[in-house]
PDB file of N, CA and C in Angstrom:
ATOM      1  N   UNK A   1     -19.127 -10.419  12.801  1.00  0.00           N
ATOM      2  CA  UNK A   1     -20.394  -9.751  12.670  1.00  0.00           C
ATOM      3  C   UNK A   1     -21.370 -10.378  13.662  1.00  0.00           C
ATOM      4  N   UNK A   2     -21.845  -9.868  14.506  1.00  0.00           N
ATOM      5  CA  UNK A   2     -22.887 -10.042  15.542  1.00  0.00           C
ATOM      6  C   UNK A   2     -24.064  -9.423  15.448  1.00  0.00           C
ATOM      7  N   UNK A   3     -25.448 -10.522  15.198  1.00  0.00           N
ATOM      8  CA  UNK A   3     -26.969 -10.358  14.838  1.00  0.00           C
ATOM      9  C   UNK A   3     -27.385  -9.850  16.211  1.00  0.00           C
ATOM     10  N   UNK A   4     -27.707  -8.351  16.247  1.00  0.00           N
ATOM     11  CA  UNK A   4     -28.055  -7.450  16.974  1.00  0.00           C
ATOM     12  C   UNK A   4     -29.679  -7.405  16.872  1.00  0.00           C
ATOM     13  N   UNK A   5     -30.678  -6.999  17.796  1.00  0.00           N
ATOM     14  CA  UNK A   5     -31.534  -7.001  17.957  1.00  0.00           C
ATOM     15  C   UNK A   5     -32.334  -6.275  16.959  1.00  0.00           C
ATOM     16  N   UNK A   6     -31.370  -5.396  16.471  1.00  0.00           N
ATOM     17  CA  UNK A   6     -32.137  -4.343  15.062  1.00  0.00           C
ATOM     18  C   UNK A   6     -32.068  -5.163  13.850  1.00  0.00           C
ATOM     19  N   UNK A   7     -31.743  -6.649  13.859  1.00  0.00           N
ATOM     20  CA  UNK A   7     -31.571  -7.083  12.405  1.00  0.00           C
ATOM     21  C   UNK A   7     -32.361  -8.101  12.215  1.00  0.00           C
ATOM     22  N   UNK A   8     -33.130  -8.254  11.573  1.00  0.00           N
ATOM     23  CA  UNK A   8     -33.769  -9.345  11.376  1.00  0.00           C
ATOM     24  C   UNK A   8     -33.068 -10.930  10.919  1.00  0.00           C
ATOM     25  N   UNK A   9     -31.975 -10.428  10.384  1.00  0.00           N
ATOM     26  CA  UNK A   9     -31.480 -11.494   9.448  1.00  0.00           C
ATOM     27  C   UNK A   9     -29.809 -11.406   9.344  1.00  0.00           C
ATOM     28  N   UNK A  10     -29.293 -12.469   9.112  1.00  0.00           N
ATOM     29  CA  UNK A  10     -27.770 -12.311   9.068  1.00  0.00           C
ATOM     30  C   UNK A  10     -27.629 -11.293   7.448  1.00  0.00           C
ATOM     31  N   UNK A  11     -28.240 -11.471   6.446  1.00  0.00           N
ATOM     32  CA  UNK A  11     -28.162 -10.361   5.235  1.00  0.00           C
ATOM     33  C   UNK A  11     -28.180  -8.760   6.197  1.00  0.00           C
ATOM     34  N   UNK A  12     -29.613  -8.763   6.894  1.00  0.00           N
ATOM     35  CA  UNK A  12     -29.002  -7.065   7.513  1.00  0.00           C
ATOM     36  C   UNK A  12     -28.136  -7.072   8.069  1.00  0.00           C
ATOM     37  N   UNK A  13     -27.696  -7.814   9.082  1.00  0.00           N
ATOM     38  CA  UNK A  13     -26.640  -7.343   9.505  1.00  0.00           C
ATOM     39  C   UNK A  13     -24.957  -7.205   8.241  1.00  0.00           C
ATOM     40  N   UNK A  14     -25.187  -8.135   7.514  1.00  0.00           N
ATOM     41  CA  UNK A  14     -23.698  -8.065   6.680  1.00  0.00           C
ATOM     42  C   UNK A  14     -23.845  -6.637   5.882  1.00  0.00           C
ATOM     43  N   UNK A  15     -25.672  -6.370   5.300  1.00  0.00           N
ATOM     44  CA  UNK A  15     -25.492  -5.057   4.892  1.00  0.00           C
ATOM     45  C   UNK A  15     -25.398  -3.776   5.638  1.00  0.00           C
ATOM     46  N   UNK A  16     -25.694  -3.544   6.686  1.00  0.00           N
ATOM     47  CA  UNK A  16     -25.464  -2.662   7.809  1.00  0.00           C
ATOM     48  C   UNK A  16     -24.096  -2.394   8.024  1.00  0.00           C
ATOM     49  N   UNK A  17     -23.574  -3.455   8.453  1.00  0.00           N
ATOM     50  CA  UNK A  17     -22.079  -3.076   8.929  1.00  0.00           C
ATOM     51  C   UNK A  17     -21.412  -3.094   7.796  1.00  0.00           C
ATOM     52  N   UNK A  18     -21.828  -3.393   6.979  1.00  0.00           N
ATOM     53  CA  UNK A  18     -20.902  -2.964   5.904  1.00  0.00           C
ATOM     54  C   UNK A  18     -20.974  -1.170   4.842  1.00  0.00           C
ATOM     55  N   UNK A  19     -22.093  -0.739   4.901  1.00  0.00           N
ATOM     56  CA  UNK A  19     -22.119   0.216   5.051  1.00  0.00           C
ATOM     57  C   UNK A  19     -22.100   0.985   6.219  1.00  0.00           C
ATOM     58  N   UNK A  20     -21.801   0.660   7.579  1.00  0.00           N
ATOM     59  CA  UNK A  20     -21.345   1.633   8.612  1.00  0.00           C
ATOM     60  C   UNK A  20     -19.743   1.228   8.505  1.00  0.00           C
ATOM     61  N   UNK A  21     -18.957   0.379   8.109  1.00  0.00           N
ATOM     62  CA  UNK A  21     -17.992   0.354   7.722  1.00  0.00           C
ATOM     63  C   UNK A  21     -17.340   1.642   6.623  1.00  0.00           C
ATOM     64  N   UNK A  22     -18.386   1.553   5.490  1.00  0.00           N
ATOM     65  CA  UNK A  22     -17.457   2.328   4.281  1.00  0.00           C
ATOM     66  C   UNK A  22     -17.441   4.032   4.961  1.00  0.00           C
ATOM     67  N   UNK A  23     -19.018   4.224   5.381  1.00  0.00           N
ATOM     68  CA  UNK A  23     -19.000   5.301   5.885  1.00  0.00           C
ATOM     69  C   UNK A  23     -18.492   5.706   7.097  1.00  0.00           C
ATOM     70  N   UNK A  24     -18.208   5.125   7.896  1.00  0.00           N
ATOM     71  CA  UNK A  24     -17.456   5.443   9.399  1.00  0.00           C
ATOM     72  C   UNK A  24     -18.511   6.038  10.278  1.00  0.00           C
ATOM     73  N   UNK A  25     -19.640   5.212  10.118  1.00  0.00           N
ATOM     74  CA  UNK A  25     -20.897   5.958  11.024  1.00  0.00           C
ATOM     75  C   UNK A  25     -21.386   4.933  11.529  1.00  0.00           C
ATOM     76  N   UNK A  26     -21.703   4.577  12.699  1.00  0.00           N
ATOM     77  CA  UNK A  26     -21.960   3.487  13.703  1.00  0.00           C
ATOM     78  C   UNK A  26     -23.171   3.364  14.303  1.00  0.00           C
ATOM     79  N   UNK A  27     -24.281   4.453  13.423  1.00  0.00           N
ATOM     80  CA  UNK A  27     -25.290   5.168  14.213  1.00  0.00           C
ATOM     81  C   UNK A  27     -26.274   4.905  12.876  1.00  0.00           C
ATOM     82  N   UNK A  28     -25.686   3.898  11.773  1.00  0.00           N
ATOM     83  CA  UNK A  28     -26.577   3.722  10.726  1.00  0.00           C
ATOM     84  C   UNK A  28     -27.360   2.643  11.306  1.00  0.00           C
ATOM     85  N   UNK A  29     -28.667   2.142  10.619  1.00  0.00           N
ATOM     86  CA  UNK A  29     -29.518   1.066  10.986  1.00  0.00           C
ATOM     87  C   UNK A  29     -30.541   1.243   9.477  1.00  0.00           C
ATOM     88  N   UNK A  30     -30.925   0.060   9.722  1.00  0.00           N
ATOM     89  CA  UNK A  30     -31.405  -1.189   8.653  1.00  0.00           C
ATOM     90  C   UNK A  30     -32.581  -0.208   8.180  1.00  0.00           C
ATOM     91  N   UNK A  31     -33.190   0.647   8.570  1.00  0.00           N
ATOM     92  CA  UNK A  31     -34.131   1.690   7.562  1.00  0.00           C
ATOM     93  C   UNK A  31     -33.643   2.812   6.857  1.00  0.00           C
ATOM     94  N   UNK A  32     -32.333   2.857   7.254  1.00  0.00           N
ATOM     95  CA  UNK A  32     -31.333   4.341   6.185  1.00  0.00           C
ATOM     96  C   UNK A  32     -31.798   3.992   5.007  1.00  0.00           C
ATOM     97  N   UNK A  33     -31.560   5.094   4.570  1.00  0.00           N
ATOM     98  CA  UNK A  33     -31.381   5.287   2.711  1.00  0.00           C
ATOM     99  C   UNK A  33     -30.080   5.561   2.504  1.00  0.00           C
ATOM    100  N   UNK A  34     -29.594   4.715   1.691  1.00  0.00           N
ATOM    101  CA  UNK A  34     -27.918   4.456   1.796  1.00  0.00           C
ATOM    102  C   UNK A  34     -27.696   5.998   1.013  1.00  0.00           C
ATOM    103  N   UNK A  35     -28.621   6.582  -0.011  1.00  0.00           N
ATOM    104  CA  UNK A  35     -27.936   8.062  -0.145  1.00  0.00           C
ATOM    105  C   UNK A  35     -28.154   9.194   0.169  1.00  0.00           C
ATOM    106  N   UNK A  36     -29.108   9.045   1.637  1.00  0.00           N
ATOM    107  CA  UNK A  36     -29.135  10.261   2.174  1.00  0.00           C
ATOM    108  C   UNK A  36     -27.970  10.318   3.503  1.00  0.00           C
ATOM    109  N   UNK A  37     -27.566   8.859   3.687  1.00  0.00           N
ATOM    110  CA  UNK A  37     -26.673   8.859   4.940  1.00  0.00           C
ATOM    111  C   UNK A  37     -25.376   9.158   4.340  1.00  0.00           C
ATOM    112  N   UNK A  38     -25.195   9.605   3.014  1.00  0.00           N
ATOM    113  CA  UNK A  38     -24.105  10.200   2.417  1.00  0.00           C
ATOM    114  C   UNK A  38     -23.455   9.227   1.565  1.00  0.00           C
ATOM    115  N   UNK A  39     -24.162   8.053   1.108  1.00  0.00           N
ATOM    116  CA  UNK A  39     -23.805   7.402   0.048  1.00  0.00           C
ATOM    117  C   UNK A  39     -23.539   8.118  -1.560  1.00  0.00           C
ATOM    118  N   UNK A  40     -22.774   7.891  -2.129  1.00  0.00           N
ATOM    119  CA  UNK A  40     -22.935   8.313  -3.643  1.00  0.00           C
ATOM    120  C   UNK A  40     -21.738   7.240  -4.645  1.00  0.00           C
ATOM    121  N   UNK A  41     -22.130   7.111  -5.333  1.00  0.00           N
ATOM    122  CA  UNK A  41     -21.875   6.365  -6.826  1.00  0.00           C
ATOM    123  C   UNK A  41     -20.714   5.673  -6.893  1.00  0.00           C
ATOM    124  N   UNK A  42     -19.566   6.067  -5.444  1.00  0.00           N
ATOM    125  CA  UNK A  42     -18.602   6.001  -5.685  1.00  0.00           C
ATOM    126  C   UNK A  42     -18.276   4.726  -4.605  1.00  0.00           C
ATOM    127  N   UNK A  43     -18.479   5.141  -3.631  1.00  0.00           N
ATOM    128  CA  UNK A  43     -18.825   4.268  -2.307  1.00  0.00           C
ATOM    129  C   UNK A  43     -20.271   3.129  -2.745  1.00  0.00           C
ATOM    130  N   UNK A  44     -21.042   3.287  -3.962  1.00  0.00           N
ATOM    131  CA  UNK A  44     -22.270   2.080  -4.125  1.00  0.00           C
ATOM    132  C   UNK A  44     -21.441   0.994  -4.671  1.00  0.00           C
ATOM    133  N   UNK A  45     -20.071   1.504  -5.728  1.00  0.00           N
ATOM    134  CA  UNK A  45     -19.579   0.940  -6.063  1.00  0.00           C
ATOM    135  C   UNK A  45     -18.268  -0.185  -5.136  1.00  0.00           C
ATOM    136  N   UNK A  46     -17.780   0.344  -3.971  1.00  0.00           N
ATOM    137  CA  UNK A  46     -17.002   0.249  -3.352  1.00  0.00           C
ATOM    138  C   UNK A  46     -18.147  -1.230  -2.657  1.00  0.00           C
ATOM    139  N   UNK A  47     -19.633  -0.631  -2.317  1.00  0.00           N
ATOM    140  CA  UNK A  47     -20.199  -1.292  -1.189  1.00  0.00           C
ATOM    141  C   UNK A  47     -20.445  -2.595  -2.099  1.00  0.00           C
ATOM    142  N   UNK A  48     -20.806  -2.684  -3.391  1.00  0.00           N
ATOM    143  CA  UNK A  48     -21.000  -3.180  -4.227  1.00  0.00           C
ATOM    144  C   UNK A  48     -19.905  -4.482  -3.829  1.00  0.00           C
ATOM    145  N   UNK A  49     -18.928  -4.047  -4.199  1.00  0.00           N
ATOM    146  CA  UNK A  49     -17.741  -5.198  -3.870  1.00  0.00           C
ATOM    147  C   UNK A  49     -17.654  -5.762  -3.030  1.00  0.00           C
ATOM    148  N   UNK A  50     -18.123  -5.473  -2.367  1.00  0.00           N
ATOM    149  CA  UNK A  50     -17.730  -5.832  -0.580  1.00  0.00           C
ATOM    150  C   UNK A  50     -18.910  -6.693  -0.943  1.00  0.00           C
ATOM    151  N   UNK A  51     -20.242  -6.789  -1.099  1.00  0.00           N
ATOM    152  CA  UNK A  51     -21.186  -7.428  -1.174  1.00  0.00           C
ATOM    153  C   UNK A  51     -21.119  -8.469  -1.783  1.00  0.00           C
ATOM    154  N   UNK A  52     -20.664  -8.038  -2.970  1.00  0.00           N
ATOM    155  CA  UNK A  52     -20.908  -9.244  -3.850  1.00  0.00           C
ATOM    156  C   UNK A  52     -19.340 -10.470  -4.015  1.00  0.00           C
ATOM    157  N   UNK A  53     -18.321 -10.232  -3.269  1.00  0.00           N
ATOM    158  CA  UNK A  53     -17.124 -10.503  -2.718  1.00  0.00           C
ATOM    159  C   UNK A  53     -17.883 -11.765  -1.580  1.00  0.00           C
ATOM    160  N   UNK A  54     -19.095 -11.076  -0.534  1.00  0.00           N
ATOM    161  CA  UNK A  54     -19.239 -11.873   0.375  1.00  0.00           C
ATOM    162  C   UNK A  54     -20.553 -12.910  -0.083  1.00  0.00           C
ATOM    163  N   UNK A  55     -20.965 -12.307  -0.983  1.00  0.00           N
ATOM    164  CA  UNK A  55     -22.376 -12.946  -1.338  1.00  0.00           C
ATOM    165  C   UNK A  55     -22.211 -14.470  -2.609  1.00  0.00           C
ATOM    166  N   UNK A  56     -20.913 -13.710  -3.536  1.00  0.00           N
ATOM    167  CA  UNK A  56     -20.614 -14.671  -4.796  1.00  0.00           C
ATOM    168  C   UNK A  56     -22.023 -14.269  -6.072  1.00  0.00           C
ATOM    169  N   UNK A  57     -22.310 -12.954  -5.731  1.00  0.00           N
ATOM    170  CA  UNK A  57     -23.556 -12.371  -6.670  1.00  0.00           C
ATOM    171  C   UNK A  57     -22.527 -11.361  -7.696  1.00  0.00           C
ATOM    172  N   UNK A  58     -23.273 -10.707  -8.596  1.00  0.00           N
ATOM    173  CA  UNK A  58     -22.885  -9.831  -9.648  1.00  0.00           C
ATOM    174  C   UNK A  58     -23.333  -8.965  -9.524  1.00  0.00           C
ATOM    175  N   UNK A  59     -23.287  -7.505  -9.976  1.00  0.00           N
ATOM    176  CA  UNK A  59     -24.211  -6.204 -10.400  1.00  0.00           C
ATOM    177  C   UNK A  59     -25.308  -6.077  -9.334  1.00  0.00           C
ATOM    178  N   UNK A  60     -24.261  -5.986  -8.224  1.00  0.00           N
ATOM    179  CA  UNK A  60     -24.428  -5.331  -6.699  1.00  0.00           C
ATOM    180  C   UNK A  60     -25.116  -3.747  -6.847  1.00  0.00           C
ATOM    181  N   UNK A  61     -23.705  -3.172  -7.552  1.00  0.00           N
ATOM    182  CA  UNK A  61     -23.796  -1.461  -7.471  1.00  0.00           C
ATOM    183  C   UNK A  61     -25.322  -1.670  -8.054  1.00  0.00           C
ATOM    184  N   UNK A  62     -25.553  -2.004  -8.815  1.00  0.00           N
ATOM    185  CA  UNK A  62     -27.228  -1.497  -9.954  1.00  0.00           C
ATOM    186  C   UNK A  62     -28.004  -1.946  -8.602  1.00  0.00           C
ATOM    187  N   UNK A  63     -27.858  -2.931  -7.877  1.00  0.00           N
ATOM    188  CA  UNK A  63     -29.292  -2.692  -6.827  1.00  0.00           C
ATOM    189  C   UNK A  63     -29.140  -2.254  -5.804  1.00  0.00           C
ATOM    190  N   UNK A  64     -27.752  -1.646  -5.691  1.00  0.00           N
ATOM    191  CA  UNK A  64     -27.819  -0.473  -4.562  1.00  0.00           C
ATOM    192  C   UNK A  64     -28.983   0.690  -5.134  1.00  0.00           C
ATOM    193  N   UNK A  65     -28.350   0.739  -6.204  1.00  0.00           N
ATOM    194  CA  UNK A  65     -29.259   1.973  -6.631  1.00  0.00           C
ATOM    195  C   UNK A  65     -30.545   2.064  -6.664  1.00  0.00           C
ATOM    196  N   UNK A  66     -31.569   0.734  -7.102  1.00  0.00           N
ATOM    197  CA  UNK A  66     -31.925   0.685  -7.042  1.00  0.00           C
ATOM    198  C   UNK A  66     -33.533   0.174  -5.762  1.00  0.00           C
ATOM    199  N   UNK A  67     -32.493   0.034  -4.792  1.00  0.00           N
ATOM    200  CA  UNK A  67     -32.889  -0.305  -3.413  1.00  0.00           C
ATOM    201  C   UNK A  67     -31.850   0.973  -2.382  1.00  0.00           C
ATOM    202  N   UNK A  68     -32.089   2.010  -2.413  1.00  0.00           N
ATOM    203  CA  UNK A  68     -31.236   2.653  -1.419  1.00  0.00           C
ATOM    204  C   UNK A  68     -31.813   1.991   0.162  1.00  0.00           C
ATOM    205  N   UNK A  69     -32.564   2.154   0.245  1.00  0.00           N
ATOM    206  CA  UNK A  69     -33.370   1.816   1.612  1.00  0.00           C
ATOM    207  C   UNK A  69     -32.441   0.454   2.253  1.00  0.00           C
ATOM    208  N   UNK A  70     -31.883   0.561   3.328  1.00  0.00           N
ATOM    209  CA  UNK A  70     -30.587  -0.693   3.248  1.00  0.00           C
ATOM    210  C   UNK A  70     -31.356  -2.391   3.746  1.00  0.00           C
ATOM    211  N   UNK A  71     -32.688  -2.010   4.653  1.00  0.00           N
ATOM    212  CA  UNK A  71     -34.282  -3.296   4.729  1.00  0.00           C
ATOM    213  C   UNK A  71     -34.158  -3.703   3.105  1.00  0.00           C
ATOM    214  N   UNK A  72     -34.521  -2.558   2.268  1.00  0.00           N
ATOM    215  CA  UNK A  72     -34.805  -3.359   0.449  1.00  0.00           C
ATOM    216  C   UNK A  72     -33.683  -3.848   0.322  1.00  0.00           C
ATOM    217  N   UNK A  73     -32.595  -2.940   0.553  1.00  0.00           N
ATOM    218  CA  UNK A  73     -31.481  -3.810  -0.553  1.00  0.00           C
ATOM    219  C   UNK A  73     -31.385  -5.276   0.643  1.00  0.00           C
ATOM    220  N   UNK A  74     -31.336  -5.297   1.555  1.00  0.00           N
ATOM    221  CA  UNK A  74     -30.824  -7.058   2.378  1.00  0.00           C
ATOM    222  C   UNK A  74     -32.738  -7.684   1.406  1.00  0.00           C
ATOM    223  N   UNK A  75     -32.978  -7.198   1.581  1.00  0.00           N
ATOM    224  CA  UNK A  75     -34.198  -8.358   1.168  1.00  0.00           C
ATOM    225  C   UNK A  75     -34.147  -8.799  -0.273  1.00  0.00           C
ATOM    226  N   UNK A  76     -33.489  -7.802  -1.342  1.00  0.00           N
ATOM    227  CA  UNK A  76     -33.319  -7.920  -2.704  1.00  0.00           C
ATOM    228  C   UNK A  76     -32.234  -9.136  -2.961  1.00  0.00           C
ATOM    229  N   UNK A  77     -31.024  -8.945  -1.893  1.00  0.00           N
ATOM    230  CA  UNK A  77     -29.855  -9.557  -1.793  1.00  0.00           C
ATOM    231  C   UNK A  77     -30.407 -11.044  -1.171  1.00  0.00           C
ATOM    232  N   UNK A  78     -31.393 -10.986  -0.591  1.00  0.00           N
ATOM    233  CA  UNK A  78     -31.843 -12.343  -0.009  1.00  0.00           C
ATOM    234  C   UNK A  78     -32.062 -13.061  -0.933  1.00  0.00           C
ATOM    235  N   UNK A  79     -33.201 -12.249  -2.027  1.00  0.00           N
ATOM    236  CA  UNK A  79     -33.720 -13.119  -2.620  1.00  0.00           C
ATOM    237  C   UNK A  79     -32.832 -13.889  -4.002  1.00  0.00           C
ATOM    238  N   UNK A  80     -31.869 -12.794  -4.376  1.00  0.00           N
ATOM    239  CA  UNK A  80     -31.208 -13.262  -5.359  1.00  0.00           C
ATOM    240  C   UNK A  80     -30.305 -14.598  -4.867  1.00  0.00           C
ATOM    241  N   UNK A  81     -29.512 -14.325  -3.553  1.00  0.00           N
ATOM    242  CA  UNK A  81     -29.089 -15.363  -3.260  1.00  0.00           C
ATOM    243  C   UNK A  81     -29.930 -16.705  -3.216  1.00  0.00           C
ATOM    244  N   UNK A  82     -31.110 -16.647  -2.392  1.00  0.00           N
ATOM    245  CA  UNK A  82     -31.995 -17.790  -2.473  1.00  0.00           C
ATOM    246  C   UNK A  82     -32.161 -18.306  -4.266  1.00  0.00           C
ATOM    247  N   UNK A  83     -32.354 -17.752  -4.575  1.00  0.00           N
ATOM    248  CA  UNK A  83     -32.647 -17.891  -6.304  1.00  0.00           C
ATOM    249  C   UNK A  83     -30.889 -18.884  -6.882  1.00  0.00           C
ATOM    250  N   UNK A  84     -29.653 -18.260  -6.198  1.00  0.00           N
ATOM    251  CA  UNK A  84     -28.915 -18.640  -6.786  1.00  0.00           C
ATOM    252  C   UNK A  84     -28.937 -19.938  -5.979  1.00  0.00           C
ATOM    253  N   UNK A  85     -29.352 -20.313  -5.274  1.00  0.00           N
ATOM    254  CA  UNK A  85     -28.731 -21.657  -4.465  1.00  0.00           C
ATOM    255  C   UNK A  85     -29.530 -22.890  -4.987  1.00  0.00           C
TER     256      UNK A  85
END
């Protein structure tokens, strides 16, 4: 994973490419709304894993949902991690 000029932070980038991963779209960036770029319930769950696999967090999918915007969810994911350390 390589911190590209569109990312502020190594969190966007792991959440970026990891949803341009599930979806096969290379043209996503860090202000999508993970369910208008064709996310749904099934793939939050999928992204979910992948996240929380790389993060060592829990009940990923619930703040996908609740952060579609993929800026909220890396900043939500920041903070929980910071919190867990």
């Amino acid at each position: 994973m390589v911190i590209g000029s569109e990312f502020r932070n190594p969190m966007d980038a792991l959440v970026v490419d990891s949803v341009r991963r599930l979806l096969g779209d290379t043209s996503i960036g860090i202000d999508d709304n993970f369910m208008d770029i064709g996310g749904n319930s099934i793939i939050a769950v999928r992204l979910g894993q992948v996240l929380s696999e790389e993060l060592g967090i829990s009940r990923t999918a619930r703040i996908i949902f609740k952060n579609p915007v993929l800026r909220d969810l890396s900043d939500k994911l920041s903070a929980l991690v910071d919190d867990a350390a």
